[in-house]
Protein backbone atom coordinates (compact mmCIF):
# COMPACT_ATOMS: atom_id res chain seq x y z
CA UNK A 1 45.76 32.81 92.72
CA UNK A 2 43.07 34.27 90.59
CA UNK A 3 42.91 34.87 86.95
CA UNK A 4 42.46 38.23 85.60
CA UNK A 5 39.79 39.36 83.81
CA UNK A 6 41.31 39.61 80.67
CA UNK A 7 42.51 35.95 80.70
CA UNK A 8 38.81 35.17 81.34
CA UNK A 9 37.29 37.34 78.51
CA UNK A 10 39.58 35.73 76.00
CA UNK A 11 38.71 32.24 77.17
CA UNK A 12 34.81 33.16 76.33
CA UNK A 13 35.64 34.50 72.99
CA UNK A 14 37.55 31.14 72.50
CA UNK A 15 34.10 29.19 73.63
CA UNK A 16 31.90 31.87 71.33
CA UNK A 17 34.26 31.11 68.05
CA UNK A 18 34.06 27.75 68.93
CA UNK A 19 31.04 27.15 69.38
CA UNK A 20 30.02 28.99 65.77
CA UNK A 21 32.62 27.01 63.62
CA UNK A 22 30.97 23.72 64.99
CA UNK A 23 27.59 25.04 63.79
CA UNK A 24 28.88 26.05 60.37
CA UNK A 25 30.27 22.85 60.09
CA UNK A 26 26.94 21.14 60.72
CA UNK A 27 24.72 23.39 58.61
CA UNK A 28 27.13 22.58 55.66
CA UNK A 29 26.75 18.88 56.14
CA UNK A 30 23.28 18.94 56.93
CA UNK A 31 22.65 21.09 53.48
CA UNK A 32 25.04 19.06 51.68
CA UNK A 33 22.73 15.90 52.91
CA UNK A 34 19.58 17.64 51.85
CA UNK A 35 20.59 18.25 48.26
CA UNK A 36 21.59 15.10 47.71
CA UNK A 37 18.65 13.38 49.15
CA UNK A 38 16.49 16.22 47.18
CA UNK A 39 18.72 15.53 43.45
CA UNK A 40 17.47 11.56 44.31
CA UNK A 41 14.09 11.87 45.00
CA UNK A 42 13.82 13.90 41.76
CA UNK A 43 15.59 11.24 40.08
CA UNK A 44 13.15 8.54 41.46
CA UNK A 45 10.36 10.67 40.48
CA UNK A 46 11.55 11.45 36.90
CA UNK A 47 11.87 7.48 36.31
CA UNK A 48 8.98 6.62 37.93
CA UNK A 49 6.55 9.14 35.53
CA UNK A 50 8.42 7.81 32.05
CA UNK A 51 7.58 4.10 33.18
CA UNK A 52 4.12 5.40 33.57
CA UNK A 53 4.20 6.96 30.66
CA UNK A 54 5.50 4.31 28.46
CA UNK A 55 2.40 2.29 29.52
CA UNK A 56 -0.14 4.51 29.22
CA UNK A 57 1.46 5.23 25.26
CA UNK A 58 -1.26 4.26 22.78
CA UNK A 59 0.34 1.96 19.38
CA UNK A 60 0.63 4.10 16.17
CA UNK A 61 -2.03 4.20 13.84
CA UNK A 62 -1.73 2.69 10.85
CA UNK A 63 -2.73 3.91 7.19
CA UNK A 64 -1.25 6.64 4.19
CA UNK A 65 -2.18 9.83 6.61
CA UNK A 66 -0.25 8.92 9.74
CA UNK A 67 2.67 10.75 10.16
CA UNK A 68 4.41 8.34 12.40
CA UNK A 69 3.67 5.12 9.98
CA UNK A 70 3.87 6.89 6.14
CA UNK A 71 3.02 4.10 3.53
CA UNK A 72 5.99 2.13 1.95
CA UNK A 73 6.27 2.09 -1.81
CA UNK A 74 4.92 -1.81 -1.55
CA UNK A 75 1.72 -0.26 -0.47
CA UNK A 76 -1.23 -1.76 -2.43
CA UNK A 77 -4.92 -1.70 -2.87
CA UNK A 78 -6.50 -4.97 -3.04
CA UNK A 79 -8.87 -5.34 -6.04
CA UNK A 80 -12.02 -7.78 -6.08
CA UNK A 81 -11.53 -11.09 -7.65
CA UNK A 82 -12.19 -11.88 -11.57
CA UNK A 83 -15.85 -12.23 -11.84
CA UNK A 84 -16.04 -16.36 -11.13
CA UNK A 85 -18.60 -16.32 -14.07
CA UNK A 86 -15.53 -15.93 -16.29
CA UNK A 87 -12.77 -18.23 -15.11
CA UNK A 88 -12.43 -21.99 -14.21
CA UNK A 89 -13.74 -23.20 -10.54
CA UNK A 90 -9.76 -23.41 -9.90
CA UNK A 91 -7.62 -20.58 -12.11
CA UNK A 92 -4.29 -21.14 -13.10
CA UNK A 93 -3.28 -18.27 -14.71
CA UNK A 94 -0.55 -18.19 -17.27
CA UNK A 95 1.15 -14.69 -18.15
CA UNK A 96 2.82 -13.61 -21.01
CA UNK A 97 4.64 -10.75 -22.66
CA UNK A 98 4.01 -10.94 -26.54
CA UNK A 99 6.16 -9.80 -29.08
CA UNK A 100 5.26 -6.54 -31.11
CA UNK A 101 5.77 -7.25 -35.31
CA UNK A 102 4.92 -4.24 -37.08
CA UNK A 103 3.48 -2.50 -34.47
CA UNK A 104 0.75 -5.52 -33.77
CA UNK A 105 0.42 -7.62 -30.37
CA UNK A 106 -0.79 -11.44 -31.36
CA UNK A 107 -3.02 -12.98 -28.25
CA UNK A 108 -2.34 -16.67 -29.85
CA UNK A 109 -4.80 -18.08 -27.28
CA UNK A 110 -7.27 -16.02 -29.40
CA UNK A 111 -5.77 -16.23 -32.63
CA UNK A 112 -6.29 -12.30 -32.89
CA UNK A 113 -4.07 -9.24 -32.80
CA UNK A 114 -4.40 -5.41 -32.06
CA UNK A 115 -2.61 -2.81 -33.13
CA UNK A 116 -0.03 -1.09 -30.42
CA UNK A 117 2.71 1.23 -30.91
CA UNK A 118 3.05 3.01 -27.68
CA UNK A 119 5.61 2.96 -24.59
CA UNK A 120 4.16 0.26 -22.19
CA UNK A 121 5.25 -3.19 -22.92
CA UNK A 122 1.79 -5.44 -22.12
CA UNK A 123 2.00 -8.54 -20.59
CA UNK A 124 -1.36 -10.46 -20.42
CA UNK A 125 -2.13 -13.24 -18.43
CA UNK A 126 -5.57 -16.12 -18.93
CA UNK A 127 -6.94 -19.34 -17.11
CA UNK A 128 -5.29 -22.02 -18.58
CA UNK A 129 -7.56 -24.34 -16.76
CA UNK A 130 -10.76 -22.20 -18.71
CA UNK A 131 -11.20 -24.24 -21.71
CA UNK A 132 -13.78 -21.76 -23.32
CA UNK A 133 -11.06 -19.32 -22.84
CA UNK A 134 -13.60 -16.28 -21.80
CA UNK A 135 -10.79 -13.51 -20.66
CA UNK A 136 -7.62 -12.38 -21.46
CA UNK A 137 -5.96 -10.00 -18.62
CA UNK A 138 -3.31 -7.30 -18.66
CA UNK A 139 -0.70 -5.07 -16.95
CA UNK A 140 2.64 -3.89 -18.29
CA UNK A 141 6.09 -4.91 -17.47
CA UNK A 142 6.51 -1.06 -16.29
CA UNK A 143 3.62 -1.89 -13.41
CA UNK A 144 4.92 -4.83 -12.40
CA UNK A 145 8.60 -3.80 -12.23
CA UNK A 146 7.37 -1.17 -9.53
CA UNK A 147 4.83 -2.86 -7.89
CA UNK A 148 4.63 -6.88 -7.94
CA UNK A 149 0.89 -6.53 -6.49
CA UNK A 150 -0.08 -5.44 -9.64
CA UNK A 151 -0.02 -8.28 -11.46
CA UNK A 152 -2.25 -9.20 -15.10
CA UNK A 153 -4.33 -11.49 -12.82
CA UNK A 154 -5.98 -8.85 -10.63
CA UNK A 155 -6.06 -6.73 -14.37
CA UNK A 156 -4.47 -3.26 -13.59
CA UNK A 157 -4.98 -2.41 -16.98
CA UNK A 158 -8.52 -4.32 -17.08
CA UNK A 159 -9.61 -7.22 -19.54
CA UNK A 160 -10.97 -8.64 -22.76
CA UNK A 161 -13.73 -10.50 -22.36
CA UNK A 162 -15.48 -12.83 -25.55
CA UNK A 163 -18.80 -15.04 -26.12
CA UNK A 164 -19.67 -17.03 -28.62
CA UNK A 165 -22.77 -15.81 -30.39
CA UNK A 166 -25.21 -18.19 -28.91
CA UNK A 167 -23.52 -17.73 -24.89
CA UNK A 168 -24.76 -15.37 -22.76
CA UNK A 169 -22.74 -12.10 -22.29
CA UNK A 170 -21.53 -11.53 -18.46
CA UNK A 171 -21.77 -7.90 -17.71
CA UNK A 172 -19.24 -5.45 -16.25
CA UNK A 173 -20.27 -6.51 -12.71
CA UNK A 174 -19.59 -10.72 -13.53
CA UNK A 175 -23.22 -11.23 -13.32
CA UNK A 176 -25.27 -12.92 -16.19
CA UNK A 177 -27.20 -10.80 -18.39
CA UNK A 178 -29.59 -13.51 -19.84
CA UNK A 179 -28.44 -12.07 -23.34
CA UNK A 180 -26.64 -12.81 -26.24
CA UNK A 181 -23.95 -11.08 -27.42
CA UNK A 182 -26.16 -9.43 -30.85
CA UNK A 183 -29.15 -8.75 -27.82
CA UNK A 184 -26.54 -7.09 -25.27
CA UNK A 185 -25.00 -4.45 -27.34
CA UNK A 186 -28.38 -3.68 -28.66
CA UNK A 187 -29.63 -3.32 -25.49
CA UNK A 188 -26.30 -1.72 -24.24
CA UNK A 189 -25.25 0.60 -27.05
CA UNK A 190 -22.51 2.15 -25.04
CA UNK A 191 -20.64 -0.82 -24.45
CA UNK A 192 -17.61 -0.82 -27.28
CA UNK A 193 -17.50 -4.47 -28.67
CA UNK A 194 -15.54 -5.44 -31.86
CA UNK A 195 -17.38 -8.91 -33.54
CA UNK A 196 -14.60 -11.38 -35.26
CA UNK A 197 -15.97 -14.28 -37.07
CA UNK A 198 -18.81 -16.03 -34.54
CA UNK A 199 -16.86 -14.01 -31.24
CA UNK A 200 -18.00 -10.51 -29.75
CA UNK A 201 -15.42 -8.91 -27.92
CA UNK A 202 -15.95 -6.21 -24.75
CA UNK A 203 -13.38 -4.38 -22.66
CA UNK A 204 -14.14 -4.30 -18.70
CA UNK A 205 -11.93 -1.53 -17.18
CA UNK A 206 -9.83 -2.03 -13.76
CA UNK A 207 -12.34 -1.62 -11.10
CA UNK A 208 -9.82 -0.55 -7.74
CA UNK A 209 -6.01 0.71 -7.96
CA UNK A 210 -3.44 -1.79 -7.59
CA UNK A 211 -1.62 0.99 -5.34
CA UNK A 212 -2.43 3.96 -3.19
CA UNK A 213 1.19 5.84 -4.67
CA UNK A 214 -0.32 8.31 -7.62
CA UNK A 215 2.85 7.34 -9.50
CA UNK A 216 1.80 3.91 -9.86
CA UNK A 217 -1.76 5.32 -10.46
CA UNK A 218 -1.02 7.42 -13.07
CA UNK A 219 1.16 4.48 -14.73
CA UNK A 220 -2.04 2.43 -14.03
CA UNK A 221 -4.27 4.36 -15.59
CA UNK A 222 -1.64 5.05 -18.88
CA UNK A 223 -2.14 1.16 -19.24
CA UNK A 224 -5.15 0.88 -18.81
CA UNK A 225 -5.80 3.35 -21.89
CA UNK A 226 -3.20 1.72 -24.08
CA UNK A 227 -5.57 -1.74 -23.62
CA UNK A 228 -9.12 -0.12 -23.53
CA UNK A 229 -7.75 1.07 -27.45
CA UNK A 230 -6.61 -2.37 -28.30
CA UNK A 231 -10.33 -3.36 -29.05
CA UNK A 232 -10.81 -0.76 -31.83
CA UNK A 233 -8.02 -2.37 -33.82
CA UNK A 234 -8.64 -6.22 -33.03
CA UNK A 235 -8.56 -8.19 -35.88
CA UNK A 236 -7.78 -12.20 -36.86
CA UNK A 237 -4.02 -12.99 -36.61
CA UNK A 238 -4.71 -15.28 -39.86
């Protein structure tokens, strides 16, 4: 017995609709596999180029303009030495914070005093080893309290120098001048000196900050002031 033709018909449309559902269902699993093998490979890539990257990354600069390393508050300058010419072959320096009486500092080392009434408390610091006792060096307890490079050793706030009559002066720059103190100032009539009995006394200024922070500067140079003053008003303690 034969089928008809409309059993036949129906049976193709069965095979057609078939046929297309199995395709959909392959496309979706074929694009489903393809975006996830796509989302990986951008993963891999993505890792891959900040490994490079992180190797290829130069180190930060260092110094007060980089933006990525500012300068700390401990920050300092280092200043030269203390002239050799002046100290002992090995300085031990000694620091001290004198009194004020009646608006006078004493140096006892010295046995002289200068008058000071202003607002930085000085500290001062010399080579006990120095037997001559050439220089007497100073800061204030304000640097030092915000900055421990700046110490009386290093002299923030400069130094007193002295010579005998008869010794030769050491200049500004620690070298020898080959005078005495009466032939340097004549020779150097801008140098302030005060005389006291047989000892001429200079002042010799900081030569480099003892930090790169302009509040610490500007205390710096307020100290330094305060001490450059001293040596109009030295006199004998007794």
């Amino acid at each position: 017995m034969k089928k008809s033709t409309n059993q036949e018909g129906f049976a193709h449309l069965e095979k057609l609709l078939l046929g297309v559902i199995v395709l959909i269902i392959a496309f979706v699993g074929w694009y489903v596999w393809h975006s996830v093998s796509q989302a990986n490979k951008n993963l891999n890539s993505a890792a891959n180029t900040n490994i490079a990257s992180a190797g290829k990354k130069k180190p930060t600069q260092s110094g007060s303009n980089s933006i990525n390393n500012p300068p700390s508050k401990a920050s300092t300058i280092t200043p030269p030495s203390v002239p050799a010419a002046i100290v002992s072959a090995s300085p031990t320096y000694v620091t001290t914070t004198p009194s004020v009486v009646n608006n006078f500092v004493t140096i006892n080392e010295w046995n002289v005093k200068f008058k000071h009434n202003g607002t930085i408390t000085i500290m001062y610091a010399h080579d006990s080893n120095d037997k001559s006792s050439h220089a007497i060096f100073f800061t204030s307890s304000q640097l030092l309290a915000k900055n421990k490079a700046c110490k009386a050793e290093i002299y923030p706030a400069g130094y007193l120098v002295r010579f005998k009559s008869d010794e030769h002066v050491i200049d500004a720059k620690g070298n020898d001048s080959k005078k005495t103190p009466k032939d340097y100032v004549v020779a150097n009539p801008n140098d302030t000196y005060r005389q006291i009995g047989d000892y001429y006394y200079f002042y010799r200024g900081p030569v480099a900050k003892c930090s790169d922070l302009k509040e610490l500067q500007d205390l710096q140079d307020q100290t330094a002031a305060d001490v450059k003053a001293f040596l109009t008003s030295l006199e004998a303690a007794s």
